[in-house]
N, C-alpha and C. Protein backbone atom coordinates (compact mmCIF):
# COMPACT_ATOMS: atom_id res chain seq x y z
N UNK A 1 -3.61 22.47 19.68
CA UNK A 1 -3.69 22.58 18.24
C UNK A 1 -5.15 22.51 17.81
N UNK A 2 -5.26 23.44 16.98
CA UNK A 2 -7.28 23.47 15.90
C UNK A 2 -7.36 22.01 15.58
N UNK A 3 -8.50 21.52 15.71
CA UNK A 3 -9.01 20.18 15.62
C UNK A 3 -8.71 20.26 13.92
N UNK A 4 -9.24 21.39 13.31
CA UNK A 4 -8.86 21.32 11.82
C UNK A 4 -7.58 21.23 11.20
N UNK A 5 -7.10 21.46 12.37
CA UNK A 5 -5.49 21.66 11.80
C UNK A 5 -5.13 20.40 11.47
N UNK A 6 -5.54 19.69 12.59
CA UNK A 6 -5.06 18.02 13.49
C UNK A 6 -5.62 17.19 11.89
N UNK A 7 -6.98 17.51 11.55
CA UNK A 7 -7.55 16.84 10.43
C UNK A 7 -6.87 16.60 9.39
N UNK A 8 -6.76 18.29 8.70
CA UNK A 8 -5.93 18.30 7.46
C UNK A 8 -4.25 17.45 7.40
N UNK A 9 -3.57 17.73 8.65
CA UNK A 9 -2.26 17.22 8.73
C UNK A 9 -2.52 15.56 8.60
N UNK A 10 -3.49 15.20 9.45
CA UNK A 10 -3.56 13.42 9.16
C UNK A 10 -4.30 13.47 7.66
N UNK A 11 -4.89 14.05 6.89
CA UNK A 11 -4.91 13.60 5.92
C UNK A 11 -3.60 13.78 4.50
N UNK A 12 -3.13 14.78 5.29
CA UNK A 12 -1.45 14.78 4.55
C UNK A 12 -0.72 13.93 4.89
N UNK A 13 -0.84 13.34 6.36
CA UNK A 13 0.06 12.06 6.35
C UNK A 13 -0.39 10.96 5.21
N UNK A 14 -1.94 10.19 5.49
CA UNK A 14 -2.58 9.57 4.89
C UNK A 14 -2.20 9.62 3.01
N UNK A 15 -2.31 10.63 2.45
CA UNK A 15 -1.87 10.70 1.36
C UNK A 15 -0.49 10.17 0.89
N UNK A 16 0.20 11.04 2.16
CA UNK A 16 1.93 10.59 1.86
C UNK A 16 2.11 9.28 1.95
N UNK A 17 1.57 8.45 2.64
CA UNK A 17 1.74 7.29 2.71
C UNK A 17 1.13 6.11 2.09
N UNK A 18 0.23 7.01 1.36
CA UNK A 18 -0.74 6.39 -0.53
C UNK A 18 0.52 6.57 -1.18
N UNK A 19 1.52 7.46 -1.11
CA UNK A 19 2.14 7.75 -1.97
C UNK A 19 3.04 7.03 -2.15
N UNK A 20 3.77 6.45 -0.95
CA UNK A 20 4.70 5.62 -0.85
C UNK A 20 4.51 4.36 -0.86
N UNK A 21 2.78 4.10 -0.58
CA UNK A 21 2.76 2.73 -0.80
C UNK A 21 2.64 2.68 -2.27
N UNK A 22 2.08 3.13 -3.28
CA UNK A 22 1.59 3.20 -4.43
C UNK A 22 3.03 2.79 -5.19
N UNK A 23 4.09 3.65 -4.79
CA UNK A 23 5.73 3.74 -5.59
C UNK A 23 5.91 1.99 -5.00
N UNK A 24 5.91 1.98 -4.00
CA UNK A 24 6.54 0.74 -3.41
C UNK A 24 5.88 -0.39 -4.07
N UNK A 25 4.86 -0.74 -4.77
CA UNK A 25 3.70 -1.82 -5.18
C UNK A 25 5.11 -2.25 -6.44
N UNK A 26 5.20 -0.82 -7.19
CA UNK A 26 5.90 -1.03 -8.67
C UNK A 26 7.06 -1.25 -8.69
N UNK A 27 8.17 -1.11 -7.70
CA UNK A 27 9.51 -0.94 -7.45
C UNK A 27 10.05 -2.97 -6.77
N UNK A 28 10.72 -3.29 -7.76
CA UNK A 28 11.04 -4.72 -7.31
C UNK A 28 11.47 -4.77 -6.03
N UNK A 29 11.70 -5.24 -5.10
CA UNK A 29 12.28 -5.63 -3.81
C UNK A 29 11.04 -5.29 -2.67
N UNK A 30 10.37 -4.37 -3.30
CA UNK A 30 9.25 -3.77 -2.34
C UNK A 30 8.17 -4.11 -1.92
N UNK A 31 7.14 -4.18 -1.37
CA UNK A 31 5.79 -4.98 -1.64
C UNK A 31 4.60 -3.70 -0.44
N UNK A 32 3.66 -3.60 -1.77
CA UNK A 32 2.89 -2.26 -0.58
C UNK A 32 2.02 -2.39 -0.02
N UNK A 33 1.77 -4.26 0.28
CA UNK A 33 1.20 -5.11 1.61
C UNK A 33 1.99 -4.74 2.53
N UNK A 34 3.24 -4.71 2.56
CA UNK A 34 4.30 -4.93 4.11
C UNK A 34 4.31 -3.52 4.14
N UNK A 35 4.59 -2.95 3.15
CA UNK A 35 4.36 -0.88 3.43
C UNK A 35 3.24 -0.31 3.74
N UNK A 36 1.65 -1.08 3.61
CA UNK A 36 0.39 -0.94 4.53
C UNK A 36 0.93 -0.96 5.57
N UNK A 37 1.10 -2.79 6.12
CA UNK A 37 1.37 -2.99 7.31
C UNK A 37 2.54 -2.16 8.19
N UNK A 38 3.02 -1.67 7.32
CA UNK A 38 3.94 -0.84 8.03
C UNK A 38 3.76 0.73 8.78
N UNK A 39 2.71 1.33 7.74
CA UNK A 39 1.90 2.47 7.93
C UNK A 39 0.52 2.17 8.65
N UNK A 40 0.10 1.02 8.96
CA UNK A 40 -1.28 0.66 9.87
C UNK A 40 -2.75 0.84 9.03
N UNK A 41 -2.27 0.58 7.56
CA UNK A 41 -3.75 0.66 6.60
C UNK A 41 -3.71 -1.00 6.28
N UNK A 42 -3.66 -1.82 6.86
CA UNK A 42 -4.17 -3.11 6.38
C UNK A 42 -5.15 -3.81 6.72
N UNK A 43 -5.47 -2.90 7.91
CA UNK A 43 -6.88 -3.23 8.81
C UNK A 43 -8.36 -3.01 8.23
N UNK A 44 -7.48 -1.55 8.27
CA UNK A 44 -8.88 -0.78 7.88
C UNK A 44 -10.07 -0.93 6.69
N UNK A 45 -8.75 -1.51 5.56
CA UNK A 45 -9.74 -2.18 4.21
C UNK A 45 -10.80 -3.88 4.57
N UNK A 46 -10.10 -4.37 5.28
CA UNK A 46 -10.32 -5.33 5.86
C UNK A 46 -11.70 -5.63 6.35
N UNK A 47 -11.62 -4.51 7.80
CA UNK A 47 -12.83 -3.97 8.55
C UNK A 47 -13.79 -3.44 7.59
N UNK A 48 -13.67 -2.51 6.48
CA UNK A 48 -14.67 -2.02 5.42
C UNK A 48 -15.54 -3.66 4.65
N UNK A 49 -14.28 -4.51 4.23
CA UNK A 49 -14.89 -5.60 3.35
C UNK A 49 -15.80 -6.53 4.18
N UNK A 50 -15.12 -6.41 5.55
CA UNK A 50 -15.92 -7.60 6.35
C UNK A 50 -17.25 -7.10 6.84
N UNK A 51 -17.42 -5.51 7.63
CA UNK A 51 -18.56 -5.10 7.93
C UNK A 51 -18.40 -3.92 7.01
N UNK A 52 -19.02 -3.71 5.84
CA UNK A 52 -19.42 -2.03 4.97
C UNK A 52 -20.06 -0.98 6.09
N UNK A 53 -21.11 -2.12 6.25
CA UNK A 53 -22.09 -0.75 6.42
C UNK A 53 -21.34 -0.12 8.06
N UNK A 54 -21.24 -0.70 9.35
CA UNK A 54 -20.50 -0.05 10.27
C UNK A 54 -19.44 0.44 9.87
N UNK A 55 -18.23 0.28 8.77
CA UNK A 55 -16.75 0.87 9.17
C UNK A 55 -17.06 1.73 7.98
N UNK A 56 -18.13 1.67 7.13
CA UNK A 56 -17.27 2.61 5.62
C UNK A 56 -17.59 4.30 5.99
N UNK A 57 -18.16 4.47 7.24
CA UNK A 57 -18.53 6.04 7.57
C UNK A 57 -17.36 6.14 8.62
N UNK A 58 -16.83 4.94 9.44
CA UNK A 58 -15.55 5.19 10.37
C UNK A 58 -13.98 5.31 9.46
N UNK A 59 -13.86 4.66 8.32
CA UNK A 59 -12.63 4.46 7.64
C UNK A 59 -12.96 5.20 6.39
N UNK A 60 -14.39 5.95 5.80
CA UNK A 60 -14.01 5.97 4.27
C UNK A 60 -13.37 7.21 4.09
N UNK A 61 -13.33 8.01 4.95
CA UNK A 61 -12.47 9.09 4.88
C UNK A 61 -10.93 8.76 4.54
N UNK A 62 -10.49 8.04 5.57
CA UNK A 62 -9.39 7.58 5.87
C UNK A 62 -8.46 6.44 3.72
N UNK A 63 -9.24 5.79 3.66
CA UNK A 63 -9.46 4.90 2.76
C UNK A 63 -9.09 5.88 1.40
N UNK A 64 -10.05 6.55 1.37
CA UNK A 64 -10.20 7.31 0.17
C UNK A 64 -9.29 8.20 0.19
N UNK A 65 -8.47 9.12 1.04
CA UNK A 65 -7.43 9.85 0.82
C UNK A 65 -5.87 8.87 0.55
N UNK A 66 -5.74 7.94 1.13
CA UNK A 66 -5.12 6.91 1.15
C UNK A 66 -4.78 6.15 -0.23
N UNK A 67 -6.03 5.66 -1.21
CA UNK A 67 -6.54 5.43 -2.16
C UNK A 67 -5.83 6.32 -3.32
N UNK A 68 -6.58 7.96 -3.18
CA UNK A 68 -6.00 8.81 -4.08
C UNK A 68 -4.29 8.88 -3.89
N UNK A 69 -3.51 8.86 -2.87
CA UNK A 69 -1.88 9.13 -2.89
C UNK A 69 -1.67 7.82 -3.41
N UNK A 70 -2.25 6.76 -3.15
CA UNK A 70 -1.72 5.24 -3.67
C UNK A 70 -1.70 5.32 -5.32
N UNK A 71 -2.76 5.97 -5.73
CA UNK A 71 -2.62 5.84 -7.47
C UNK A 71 -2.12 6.85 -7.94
N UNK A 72 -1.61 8.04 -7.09
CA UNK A 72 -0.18 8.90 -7.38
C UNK A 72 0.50 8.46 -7.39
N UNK A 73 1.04 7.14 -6.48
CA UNK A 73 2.56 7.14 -6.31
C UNK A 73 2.37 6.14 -7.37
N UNK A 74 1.61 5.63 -7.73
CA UNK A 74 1.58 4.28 -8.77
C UNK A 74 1.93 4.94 -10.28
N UNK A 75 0.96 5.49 -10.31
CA UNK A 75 0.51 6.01 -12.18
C UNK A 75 1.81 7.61 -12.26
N UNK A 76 1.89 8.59 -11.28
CA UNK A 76 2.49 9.27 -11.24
C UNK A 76 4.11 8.95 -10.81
N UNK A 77 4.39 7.82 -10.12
CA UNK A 77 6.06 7.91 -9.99
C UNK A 77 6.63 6.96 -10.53
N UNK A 78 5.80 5.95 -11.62
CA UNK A 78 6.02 4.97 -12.68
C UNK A 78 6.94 5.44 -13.72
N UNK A 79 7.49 6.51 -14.07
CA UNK A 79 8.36 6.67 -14.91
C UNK A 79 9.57 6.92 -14.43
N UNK A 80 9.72 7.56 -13.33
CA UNK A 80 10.82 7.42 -12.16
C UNK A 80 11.39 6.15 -11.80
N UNK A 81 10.87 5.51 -11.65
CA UNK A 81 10.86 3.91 -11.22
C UNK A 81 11.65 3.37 -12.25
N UNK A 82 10.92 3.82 -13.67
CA UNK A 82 11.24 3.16 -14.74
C UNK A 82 13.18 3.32 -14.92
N UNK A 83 12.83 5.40 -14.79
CA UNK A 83 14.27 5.57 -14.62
C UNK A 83 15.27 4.85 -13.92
N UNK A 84 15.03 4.97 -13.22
CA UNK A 84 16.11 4.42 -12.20
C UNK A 84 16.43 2.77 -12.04
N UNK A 85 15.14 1.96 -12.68
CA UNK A 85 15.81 0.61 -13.40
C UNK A 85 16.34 0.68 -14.37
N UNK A 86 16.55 1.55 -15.21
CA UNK A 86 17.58 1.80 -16.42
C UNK A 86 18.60 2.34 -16.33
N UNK A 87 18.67 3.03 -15.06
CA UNK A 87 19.66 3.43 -15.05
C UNK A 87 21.05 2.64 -14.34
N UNK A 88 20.49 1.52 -13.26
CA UNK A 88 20.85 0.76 -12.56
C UNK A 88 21.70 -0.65 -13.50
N UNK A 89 20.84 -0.34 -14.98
CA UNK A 89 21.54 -1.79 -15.86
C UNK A 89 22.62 -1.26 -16.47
């Protein structure tokens, strides 16, 4: 497989899984600490806060696509969310 290919697809994973952590933060029962840890991004912010200057050129790629799907699934699937607790009462 094109190394570019390999790129773009992990950064579509990466997103998707901003996305789901982002929904999961707002949604009661959920928590999108254990949905990091579940997807393997709990490190990586970690490694950035503890050493910047070594990890933020190894992770900020990673971080920042991650970042942007997280405040999709937050700000963008917040009315969904909303739905479906109203709809549930």
């Amino acid at each position: 497989m094109n190394k570019r290919i390999k790129t773009s697809f992990k950064g579509l994973l990466w997103f998707l899984e901003g996305i789901i952590v982002g929904f999961g933060a707002i949604m009661p029962g959920l928590s999108g600490g254990t949905l990091c840890v579940a997807f393997g991004m709990y490190l990586p912010p970690i490694w950035v806060i503890s050493h910047p200057k070594q990890n933020i050129i190894k992770y900020g790629k990673m971080l920042a696509v991650f970042g942007m799907g997280a405040a999709v699934g937050f700000l963008g699937l917040s009315g969904f969310a909303s739905w479906l607790m109203e709809l549930s009462s």
